[in-house]
Protein backbone atom coordinates (compact mmCIF):
# COMPACT_ATOMS: atom_id res chain seq x y z
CA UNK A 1 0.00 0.00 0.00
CA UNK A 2 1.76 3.31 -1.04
CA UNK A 3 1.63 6.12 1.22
CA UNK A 4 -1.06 9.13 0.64
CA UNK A 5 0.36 12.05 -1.36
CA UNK A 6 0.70 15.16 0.41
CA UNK A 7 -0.53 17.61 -1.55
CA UNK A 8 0.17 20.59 -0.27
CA UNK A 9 3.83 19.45 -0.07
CA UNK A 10 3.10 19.00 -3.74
CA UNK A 11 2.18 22.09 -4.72
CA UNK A 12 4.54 23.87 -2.24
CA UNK A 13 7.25 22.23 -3.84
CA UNK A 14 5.92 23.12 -7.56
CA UNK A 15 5.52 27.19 -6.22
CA UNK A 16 9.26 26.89 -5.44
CA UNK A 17 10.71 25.10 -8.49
CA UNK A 18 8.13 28.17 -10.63
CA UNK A 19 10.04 30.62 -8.96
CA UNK A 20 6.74 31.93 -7.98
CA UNK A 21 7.14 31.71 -3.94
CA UNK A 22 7.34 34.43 -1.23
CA UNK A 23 8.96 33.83 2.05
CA UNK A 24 5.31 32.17 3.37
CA UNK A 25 6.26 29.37 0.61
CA UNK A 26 9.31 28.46 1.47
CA UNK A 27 8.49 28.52 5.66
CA UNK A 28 4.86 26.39 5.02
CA UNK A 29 7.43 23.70 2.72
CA UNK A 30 9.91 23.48 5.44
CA UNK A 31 7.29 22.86 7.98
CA UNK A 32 6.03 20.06 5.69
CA UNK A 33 8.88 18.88 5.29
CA UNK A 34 9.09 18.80 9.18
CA UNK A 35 5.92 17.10 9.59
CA UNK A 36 7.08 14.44 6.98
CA UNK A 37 10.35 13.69 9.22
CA UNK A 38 12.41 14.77 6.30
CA UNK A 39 14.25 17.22 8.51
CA UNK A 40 17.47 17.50 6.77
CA UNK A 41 15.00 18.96 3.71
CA UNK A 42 13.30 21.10 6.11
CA UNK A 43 16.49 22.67 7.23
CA UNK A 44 17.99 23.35 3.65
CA UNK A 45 14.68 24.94 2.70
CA UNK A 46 14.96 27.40 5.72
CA UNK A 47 17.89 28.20 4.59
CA UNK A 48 17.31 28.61 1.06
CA UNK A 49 14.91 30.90 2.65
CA UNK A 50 17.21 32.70 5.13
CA UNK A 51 19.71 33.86 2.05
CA UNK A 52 16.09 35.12 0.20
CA UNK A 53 14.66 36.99 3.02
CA UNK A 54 16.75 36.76 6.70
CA UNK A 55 14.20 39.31 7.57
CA UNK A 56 11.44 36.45 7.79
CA UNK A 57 11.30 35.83 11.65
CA UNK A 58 9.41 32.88 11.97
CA UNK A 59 11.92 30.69 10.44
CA UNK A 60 14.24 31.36 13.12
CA UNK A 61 12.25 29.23 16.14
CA UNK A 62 11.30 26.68 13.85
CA UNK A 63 14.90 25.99 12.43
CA UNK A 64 15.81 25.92 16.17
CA UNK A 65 13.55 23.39 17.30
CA UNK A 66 14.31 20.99 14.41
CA UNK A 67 18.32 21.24 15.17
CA UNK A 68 17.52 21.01 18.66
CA UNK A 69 15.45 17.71 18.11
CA UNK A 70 18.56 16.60 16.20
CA UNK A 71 20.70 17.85 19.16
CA UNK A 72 22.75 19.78 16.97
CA UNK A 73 23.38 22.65 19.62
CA UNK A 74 25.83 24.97 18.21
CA UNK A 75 24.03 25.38 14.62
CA UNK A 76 20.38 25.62 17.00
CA UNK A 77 22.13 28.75 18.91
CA UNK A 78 23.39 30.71 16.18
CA UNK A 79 19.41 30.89 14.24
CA UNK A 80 18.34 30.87 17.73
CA UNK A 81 19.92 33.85 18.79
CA UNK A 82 19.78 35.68 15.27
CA UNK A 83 16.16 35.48 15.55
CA UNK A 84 16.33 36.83 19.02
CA UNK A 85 18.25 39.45 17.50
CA UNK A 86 15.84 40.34 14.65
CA UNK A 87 12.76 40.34 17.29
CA UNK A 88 14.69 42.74 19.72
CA UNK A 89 15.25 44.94 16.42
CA UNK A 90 11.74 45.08 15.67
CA UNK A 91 10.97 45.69 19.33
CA UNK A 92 8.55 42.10 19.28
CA UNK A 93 8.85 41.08 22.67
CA UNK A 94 6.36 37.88 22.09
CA UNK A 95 8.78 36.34 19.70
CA UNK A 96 11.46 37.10 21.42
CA UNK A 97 10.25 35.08 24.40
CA UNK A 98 9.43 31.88 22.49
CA UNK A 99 13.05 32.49 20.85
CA UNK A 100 14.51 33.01 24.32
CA UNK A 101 12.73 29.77 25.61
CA UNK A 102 13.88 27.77 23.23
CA UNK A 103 17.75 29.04 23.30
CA UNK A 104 17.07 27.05 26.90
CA UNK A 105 16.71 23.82 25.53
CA UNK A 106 20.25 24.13 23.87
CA UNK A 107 22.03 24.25 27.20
């Protein structure tokens, strides 16, 4: 039995290879690729996305969590604490909590 297609993966990943996506494209295909275990394609895609547009802030926790699920500490603290940094810049004190919070787990 094959597994079900994700489709919105599926068009995600068409969007991209256009050259038709914004910043929300490339974040919603990383977290798919996330919620497909394919974390190693989730993390290139946030970066692809971070050389695009390193002003998109969400990334930045997400990214963190997944290299702090792989326990890779050092790369989770640097787009840990560069989001932390873009959030104080833009004065978003919510953010910067959840960023802050998860810069925790990488101690």
């Amino acid at each position: 039995m094959e597994a079900p297609v994700n489709k919105r993966l599926a068009v995600l990943e068409k969007m991209i290879s256009a050259g038709s996506a914004d910043a929300f494209a490339y974040y919603g295909l990383a977290l798919e690729y996330r919620k497909e275990g394919r974390l190693g394609d989730a993390m290139a895609t946030f970066s692809t996305l971070r050389q695009r547009d390193a002003s998109y802030l969400p990334m930045y926790l997400m990214a963190g969590q997944i290299l702090v699920e792989q326990a890779a500490f050092e790369a989770a603290r640097e787009w840990l604490e560069a989001g932390i940094e873009l959030a104080s810049a833009r004065g978003d004190s919510k953010t910067r909590g959840e960023l802050e919070s998860e810069l925790a787990n990488t101690r």
